[in-house]
Protein backbone atom coordinates (compact mmCIF):
# COMPACT_ATOMS: atom_id res chain seq x y z
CA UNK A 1 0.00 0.00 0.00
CA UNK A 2 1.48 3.31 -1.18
CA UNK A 3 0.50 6.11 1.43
CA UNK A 4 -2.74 5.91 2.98
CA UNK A 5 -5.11 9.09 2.07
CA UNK A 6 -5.88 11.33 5.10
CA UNK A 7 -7.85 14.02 3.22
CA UNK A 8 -10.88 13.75 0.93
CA UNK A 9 -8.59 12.94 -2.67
CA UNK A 10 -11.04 11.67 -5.52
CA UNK A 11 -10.16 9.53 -8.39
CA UNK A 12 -12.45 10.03 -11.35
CA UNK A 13 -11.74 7.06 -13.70
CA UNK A 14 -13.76 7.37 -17.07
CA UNK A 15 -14.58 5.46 -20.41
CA UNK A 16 -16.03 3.42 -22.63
CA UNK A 17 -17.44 -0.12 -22.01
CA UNK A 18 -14.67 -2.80 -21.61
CA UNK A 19 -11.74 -0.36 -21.52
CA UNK A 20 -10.44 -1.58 -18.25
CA UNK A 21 -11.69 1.27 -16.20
CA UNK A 22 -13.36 -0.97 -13.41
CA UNK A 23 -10.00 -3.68 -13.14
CA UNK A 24 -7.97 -0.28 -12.75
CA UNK A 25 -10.23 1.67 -10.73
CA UNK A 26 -10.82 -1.32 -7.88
CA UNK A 27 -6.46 -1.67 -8.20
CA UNK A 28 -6.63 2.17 -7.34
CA UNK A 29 -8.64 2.09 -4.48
CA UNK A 30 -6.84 -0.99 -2.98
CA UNK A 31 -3.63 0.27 -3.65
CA UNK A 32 -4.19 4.24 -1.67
CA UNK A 33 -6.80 2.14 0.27
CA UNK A 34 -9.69 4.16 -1.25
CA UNK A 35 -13.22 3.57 -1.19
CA UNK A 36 -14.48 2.37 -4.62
CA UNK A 37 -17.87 3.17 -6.29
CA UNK A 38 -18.30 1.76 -9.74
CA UNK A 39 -21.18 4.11 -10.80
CA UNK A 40 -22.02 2.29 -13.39
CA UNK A 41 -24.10 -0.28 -11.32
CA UNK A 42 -25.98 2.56 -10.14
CA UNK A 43 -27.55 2.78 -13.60
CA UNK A 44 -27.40 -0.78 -14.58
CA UNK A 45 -29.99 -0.87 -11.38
CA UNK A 46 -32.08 1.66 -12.45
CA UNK A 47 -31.85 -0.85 -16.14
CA UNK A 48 -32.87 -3.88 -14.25
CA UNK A 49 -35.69 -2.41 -12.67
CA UNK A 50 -37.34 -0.40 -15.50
CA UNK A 51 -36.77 -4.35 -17.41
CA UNK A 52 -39.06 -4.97 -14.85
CA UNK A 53 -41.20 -2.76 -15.26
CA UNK A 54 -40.97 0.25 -13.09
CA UNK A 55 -40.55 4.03 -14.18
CA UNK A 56 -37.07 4.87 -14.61
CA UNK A 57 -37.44 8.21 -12.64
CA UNK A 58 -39.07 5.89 -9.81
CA UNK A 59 -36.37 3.25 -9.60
CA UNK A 60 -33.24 6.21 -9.73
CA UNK A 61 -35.00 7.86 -6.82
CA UNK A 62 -36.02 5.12 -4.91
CA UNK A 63 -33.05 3.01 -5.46
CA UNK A 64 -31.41 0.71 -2.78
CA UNK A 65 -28.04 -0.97 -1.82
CA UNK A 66 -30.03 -3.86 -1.81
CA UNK A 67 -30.36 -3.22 -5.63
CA UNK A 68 -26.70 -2.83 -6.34
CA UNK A 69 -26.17 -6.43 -5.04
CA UNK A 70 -28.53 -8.04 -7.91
CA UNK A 71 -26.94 -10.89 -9.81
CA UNK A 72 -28.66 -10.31 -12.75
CA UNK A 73 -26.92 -6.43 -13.27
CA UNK A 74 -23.53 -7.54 -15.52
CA UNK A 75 -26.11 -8.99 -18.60
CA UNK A 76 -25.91 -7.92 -22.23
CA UNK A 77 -29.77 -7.03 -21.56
CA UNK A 78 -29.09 -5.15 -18.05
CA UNK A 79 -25.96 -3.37 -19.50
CA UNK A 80 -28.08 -1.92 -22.78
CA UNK A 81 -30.79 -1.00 -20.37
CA UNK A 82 -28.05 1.09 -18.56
CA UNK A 83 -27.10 2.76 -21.44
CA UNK A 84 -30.75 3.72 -22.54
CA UNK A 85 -31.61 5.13 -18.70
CA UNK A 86 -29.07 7.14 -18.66
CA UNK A 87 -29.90 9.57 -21.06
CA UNK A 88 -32.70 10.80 -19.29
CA UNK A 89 -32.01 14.11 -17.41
CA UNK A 90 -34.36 13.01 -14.43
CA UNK A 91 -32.25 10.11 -13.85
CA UNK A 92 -28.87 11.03 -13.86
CA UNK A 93 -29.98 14.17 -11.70
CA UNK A 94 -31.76 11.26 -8.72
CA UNK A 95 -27.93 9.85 -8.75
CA UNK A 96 -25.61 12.78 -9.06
CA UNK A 97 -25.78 13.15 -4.95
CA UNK A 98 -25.12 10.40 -4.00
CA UNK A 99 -22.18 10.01 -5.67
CA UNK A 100 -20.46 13.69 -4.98
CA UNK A 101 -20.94 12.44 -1.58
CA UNK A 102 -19.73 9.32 -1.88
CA UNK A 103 -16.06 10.82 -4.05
CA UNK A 104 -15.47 13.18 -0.41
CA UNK A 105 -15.77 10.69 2.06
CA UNK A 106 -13.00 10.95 4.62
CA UNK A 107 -10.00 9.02 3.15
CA UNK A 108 -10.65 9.80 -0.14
CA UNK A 109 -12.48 7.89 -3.06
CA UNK A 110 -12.24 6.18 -6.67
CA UNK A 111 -15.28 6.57 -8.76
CA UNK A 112 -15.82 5.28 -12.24
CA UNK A 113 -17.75 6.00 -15.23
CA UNK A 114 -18.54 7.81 -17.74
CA UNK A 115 -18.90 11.46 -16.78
CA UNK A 116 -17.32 11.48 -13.16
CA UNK A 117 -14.28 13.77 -14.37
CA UNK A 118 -16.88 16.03 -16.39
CA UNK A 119 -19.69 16.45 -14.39
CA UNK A 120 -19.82 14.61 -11.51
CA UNK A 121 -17.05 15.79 -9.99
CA UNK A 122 -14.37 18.27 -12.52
CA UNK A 123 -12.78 19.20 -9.16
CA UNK A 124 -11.21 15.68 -8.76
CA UNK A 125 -7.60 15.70 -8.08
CA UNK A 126 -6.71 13.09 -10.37
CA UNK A 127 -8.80 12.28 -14.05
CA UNK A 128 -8.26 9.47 -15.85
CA UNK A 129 -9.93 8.72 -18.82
CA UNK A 130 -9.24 4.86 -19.75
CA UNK A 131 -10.30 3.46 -23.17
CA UNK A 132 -9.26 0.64 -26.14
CA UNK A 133 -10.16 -0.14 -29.64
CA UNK A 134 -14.10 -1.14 -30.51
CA UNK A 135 -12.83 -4.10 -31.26
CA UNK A 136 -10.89 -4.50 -28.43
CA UNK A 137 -13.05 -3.83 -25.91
CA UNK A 138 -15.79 -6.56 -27.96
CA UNK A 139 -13.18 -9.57 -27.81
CA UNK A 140 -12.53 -8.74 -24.13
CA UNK A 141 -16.38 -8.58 -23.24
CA UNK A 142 -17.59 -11.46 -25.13
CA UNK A 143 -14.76 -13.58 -23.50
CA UNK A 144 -16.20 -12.32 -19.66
CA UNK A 145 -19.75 -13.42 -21.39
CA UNK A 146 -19.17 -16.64 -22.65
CA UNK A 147 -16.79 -17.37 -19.31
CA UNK A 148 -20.26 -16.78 -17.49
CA UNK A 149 -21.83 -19.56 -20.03
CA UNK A 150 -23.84 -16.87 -22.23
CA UNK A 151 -24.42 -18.03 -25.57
CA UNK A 152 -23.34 -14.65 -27.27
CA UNK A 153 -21.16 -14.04 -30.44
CA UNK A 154 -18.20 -11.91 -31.06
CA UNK A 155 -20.64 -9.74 -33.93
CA UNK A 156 -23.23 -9.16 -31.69
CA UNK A 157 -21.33 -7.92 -28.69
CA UNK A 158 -19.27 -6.18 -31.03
CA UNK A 159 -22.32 -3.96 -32.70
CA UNK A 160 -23.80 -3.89 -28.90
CA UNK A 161 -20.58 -2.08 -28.27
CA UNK A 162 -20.81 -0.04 -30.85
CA UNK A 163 -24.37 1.07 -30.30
CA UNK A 164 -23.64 1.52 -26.39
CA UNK A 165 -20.58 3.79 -27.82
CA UNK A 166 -23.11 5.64 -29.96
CA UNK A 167 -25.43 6.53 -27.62
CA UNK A 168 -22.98 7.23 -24.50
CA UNK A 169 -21.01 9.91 -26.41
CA UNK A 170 -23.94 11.44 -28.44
CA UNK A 171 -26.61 11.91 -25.54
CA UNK A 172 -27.41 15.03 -24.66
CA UNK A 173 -26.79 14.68 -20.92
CA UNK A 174 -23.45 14.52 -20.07
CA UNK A 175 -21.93 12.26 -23.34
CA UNK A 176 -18.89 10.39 -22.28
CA UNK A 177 -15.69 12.09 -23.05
CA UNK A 178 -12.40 13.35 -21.77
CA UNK A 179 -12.70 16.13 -19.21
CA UNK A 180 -10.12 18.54 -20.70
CA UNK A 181 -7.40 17.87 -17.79
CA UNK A 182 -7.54 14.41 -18.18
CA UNK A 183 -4.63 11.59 -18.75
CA UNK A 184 -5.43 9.01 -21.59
CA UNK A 185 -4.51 5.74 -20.79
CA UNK A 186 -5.45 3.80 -23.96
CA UNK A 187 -5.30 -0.18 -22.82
CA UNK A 188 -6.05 -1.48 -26.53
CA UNK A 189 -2.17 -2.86 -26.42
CA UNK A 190 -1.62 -3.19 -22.38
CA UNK A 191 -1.73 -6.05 -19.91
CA UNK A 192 -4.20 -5.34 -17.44
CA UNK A 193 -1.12 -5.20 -15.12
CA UNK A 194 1.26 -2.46 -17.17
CA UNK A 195 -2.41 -0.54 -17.18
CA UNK A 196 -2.40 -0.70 -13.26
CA UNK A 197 1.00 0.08 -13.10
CA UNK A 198 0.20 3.48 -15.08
CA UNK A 199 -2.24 4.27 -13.48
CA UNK A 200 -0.82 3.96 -10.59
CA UNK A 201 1.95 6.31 -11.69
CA UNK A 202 -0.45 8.71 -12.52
CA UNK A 203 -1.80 8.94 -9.07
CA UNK A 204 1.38 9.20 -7.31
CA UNK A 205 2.88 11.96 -9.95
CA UNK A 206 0.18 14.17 -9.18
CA UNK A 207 0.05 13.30 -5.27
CA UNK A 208 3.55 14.22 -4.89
CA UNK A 209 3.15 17.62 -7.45
């Protein structure tokens, strides 16, 4: 462990699907022993629950822990659910408290996403903004599918990525992209563990100024 945070310090970690942001966010917080929020479960919740028929608004604002812990929230289905939620301005506005909160808590905080260095919190003191080839990202996410036994194929999970790509960066609500001050880490060619390592680096360049 590399210096334990005293102070509120918040790690925005953004990009596209399958770009490695979660495996390097999680490495983050256990490495400054950080709290960890991957975001994106937030709205993969609010996904599952309007699959199951409730109002998106409803299920953003009335949304549990107990609903983050669904086993049903990494499917192809849950995860293109996600993506169609959270262009609606009502939703992302029920969530955007909880998690400034949640990047200040005492000891500081790794958050990823897709808009954490943009809007949910441009004051961060470090942005990353982690992302990979289309194609890429598609071979890396149908292997994690088929590994859980889904009968998928590497054309289909390729256009879904595509499509999610589409409508993350083209919504009107805060579309994915890099805040202005943030470091690309492009993973396309990296080991997940050179990508830690980076990232890593990152962190500890700015911490020491």
């Amino acid at each position: 462990m590399a210096g334990v945070m005293t102070e509120p310090f918040t790690i925005a970690v953004d990009g596209p699907a399958a770009a490695g942001k979660g495996t390097i966010s999680k490495a983050l917080a256990a490495q400054f022993d950080m709290g960890h929020l991957d975001t994106g479960l937030l709205y993969r919740a609010v996904g599952a629950l309007t699959l199951a028929g409730v109002d998106p608004i409803e299920a953003a604002r009335g949304l549990t822990a107990k609903d983050l812990e669904r086993g049903d929230l990494r499917t192809p289905n849950v995860a293109q659910a996600a993506s169609k939620v959270a262009v609606i301005a009502q939703v992302r506005a029920a969530l955007i408290d909880f998690q400034r909160a949640f990047a200040r808590r005492s000891g500081g905080a790794v958050l990823d996403g897709r808009d954490i260095g943009t809007v949910i919190c441009p004051q961060a003191e470090v942005k990353l903004y982690v992302t990979a080839s289309a194609e890429v990202r598609a071979q890396r996410r149908f292997l994690e599918l088929h590994d859980k036994g889904l009968d998928v194929s590497r054309r289909q999970v390729l256009e879904d990525v595509k499509a999610r790509d589409d409508r993350d960066m083209n919504r009107v609500e805060a579309p994915l992209r890099p805040a202005e001050d943030a470091v690309l880490l492009d993973t396309s060619e990296l080991d997940i563990n050179t990508a830690v390592a980076r990232a890593i680096a990152v962190v500890e360049n700015i911490r020491q100024g």
